[in-house]
Protein backbone atom coordinates (compact mmCIF):
# COMPACT_ATOMS: atom_id res chain seq x y z
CA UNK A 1 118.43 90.03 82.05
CA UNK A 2 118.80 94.22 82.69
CA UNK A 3 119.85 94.61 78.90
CA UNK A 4 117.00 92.88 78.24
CA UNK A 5 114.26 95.02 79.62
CA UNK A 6 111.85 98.18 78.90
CA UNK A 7 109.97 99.91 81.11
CA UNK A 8 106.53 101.75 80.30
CA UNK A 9 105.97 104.61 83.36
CA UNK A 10 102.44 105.86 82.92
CA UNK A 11 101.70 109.53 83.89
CA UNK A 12 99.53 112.02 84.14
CA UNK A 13 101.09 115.06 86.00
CA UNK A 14 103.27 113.50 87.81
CA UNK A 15 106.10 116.57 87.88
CA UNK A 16 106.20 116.46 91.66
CA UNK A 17 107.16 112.81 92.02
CA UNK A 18 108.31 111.65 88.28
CA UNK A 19 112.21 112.27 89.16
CA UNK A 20 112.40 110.34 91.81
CA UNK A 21 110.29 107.63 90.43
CA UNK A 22 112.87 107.50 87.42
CA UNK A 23 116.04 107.99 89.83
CA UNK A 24 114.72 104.26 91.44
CA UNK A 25 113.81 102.95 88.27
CA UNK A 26 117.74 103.83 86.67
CA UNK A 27 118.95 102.13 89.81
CA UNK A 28 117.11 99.32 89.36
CA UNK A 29 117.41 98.43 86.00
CA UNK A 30 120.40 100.07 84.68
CA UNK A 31 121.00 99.79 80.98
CA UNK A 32 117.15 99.74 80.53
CA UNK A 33 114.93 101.11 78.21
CA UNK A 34 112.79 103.61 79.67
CA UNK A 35 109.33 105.11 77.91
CA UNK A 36 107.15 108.02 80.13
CA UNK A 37 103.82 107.34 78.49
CA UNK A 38 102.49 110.76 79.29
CA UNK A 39 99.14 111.78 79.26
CA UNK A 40 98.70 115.03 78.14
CA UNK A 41 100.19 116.50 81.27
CA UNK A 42 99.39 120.33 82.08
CA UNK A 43 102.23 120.23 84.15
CA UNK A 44 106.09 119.91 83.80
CA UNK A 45 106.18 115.68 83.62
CA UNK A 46 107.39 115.60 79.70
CA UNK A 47 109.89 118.20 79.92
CA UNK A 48 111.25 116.32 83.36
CA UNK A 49 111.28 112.84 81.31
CA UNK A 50 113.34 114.14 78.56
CA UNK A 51 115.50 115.84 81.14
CA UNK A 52 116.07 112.71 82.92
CA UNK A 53 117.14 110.58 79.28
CA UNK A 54 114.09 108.83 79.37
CA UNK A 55 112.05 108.36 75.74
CA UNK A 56 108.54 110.37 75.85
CA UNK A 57 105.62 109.44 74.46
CA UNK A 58 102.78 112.32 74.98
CA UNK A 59 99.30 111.42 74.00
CA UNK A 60 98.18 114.30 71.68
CA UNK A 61 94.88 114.93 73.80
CA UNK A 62 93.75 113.41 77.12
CA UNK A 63 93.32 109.28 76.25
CA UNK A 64 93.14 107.90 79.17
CA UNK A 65 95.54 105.70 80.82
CA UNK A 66 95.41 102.56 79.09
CA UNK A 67 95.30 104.09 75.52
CA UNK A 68 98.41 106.13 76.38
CA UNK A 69 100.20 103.09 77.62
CA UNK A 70 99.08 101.10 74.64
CA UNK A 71 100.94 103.72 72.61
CA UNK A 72 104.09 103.40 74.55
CA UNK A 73 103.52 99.64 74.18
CA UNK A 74 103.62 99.89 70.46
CA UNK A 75 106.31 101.75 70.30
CA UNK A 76 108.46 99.08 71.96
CA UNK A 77 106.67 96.12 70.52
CA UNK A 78 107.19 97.47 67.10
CA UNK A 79 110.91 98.05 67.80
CA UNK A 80 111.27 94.07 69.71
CA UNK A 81 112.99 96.34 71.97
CA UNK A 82 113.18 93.67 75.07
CA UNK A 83 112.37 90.37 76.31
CA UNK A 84 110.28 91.45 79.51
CA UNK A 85 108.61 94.72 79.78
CA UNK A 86 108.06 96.24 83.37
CA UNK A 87 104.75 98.64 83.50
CA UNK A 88 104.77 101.13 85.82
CA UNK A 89 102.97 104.29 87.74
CA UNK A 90 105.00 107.56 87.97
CA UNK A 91 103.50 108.45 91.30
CA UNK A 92 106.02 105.74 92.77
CA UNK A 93 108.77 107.93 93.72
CA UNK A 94 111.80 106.15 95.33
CA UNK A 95 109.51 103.02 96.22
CA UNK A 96 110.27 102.50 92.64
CA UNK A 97 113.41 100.53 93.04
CA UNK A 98 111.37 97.53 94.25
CA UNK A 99 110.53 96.74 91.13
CA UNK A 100 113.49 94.75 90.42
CA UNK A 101 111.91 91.87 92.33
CA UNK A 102 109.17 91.54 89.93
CA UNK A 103 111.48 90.78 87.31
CA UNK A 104 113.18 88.32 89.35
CA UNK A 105 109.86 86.77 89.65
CA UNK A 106 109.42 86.17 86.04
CA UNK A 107 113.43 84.67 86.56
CA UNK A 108 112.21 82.15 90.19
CA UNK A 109 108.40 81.21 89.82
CA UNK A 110 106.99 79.80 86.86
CA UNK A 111 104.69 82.81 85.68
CA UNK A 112 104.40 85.16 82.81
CA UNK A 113 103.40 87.95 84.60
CA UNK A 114 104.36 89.32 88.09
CA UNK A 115 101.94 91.57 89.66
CA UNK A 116 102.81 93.90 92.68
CA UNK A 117 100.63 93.86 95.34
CA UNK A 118 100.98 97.10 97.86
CA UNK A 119 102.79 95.46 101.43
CA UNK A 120 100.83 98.36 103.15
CA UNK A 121 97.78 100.60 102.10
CA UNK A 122 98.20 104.44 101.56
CA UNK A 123 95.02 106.44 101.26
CA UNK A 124 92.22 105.42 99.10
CA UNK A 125 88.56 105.41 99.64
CA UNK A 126 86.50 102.59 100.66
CA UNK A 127 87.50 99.49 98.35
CA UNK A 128 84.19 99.69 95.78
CA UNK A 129 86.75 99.96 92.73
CA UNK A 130 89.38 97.17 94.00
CA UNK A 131 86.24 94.59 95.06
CA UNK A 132 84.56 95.37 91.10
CA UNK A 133 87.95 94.54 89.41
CA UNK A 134 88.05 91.63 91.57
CA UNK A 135 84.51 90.49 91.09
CA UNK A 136 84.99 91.06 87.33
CA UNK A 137 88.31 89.02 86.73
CA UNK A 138 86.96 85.89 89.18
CA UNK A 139 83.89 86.13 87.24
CA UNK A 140 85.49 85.68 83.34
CA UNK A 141 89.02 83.54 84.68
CA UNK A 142 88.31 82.05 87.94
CA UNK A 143 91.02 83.65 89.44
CA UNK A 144 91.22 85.35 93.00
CA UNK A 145 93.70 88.31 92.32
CA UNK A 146 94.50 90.74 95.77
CA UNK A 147 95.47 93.35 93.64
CA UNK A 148 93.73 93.06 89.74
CA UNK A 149 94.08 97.13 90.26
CA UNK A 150 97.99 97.32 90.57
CA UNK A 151 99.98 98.81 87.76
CA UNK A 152 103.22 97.95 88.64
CA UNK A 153 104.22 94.84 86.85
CA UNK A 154 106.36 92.45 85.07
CA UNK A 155 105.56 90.85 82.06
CA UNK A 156 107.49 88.26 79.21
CA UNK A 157 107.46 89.86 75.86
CA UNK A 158 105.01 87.52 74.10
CA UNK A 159 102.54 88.38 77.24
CA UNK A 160 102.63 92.32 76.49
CA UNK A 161 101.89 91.28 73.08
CA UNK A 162 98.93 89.06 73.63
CA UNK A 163 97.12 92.08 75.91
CA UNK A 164 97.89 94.91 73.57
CA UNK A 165 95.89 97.15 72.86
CA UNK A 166 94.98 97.84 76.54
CA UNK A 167 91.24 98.51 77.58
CA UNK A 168 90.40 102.15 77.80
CA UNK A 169 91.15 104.49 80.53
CA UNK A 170 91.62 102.72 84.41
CA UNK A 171 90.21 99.24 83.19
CA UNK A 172 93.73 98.36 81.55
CA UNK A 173 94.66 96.45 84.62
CA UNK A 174 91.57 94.65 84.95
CA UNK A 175 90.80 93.79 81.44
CA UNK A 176 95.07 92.99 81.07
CA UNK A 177 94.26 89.89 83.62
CA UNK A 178 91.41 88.49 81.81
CA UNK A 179 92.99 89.09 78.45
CA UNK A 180 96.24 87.07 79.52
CA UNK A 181 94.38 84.20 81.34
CA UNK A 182 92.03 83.55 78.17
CA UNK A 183 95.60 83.66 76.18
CA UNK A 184 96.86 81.06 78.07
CA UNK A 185 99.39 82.89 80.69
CA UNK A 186 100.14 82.67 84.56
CA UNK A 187 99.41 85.57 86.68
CA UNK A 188 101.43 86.07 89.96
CA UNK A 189 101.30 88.70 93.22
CA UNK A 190 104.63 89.45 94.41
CA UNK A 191 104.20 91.74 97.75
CA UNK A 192 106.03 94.60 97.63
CA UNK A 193 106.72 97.91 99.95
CA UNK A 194 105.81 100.49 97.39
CA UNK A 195 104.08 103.70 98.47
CA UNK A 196 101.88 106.06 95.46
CA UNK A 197 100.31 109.47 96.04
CA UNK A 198 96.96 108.61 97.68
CA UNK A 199 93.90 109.95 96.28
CA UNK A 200 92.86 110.13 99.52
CA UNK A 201 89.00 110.66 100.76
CA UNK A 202 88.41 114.29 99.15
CA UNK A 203 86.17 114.92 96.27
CA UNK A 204 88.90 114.22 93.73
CA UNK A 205 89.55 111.09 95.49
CA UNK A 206 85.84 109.61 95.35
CA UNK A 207 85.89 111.25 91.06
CA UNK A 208 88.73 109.16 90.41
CA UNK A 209 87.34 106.41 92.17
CA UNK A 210 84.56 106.69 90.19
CA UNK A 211 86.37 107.02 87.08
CA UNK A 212 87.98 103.65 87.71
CA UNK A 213 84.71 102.18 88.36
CA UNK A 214 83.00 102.99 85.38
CA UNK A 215 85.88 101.53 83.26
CA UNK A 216 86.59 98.36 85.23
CA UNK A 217 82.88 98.32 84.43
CA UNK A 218 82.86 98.64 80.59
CA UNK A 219 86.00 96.33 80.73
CA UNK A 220 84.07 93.52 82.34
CA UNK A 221 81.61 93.50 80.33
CA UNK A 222 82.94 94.33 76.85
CA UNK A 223 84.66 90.70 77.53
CA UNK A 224 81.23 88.95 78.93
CA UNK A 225 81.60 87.71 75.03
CA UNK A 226 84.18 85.46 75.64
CA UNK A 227 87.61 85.27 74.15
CA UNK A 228 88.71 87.83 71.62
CA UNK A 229 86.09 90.71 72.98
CA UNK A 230 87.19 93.77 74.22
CA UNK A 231 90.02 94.47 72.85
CA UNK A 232 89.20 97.02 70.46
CA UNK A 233 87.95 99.33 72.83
């Protein structure tokens, strides 16, 4: 299936870890299609993307992450450039290379999206973000996801397709679970050892936390509508 596979890595200065993140991901999938969905980085990540033969797609101001990634997405949707799509963080460094078992989870288990879910925890604040995505995807599907916030994943083509546009900013993940439940497809968690810079419990770390909780928020409840709201956003 490699020749048969994209992968989106999301960034936002990522310069210090993107090389090594895209090192694991060549290994991994070799032959593969890989897009750096870049953020409007201050910081050397685009120039080290190009450097390392991956495609670039820079947002032309600060979007957000899930309307950078939705360009990215586009990109490869409009091209029917591969049959599953892998989604990724650039923060992942060599952890990366785990990825391939996602894939192989779309291959064993009968699911249209694999989901990684961290084997160990590294950093982070207190949970408030992680227990709102949860609280917000069993409310509108029913389902009891360990890690709605993950974005490393796996998905079949026609899934990408069905969740695209993503929801603004850092409710893509949440608002990509409801949005492929209500379409009709499976969700699995595949545990994997992956490790991420940690946000940590600084200042920075509780802003970004609160970041994500204000758009897991307006994710949640621009869907409260029922199928088909949201996705505009």
């Amino acid at each position: 299936m490699t020749g048969e596979i994209a992968v989106i890595v999301t960034a936002r200065n990522e310069a210090a870890r993107l090389d090594a993140t895209l090192a694991a991901l060549a290994g991994a999938f070799p032959g593969a299609r890989v897009v750096v969905a870049d953020d409007a980085s201050t910081d050397a990540t685009g120039h080290l993307a190009l450097q390392a033969g991956a495609e670039l797609v820079r947002a032309p101001h600060r979007l957000g992450k899930g309307g950078t990634a939705t360009l990215a997405a586009r990109r490869l949707l409009d091209a029917d450039a591969a049959r599953v799509y892998v989604l990724c963080d650039g923060d992942l460094g060599a952890s990366a290379g785990a990825l391939a078992r996602l894939v192989a989870a779309l291959e064993g288990e009968p699911c249209d999206i694999a989901v990684a879910a961290f084997s160990r925890r590294v950093g982070g604040g207190v949970g408030a973000a992680l227990g709102l995505s949860r609280r917000a995807v069993r409310d509108l599907t029913g389902l009891e996801l360990n890690a709605p916030l993950s974005g490393q994943r796996a998905l079949r083509g026609e899934a990408l397709a069905a969740v695209v546009p993503f929801a603004a900013g850092f409710g893509m993940e949440t608002a990509m679970a409801i949005d492929a439940h209500r379409a009709g497809f499976s969700i699995a968690e595949v545990e994997l050892d992956l490790e991420h810079r940690a946000s940590g419990r600084t200042l920075s770390g509780f802003l970004h936390r609160g970041r994500q909780a204000r758009d897991i928020a307006r994710a949640w409840l621009a869907r409260r509508g029922g199928p088909g709201q949201g996705k505009a956003e």
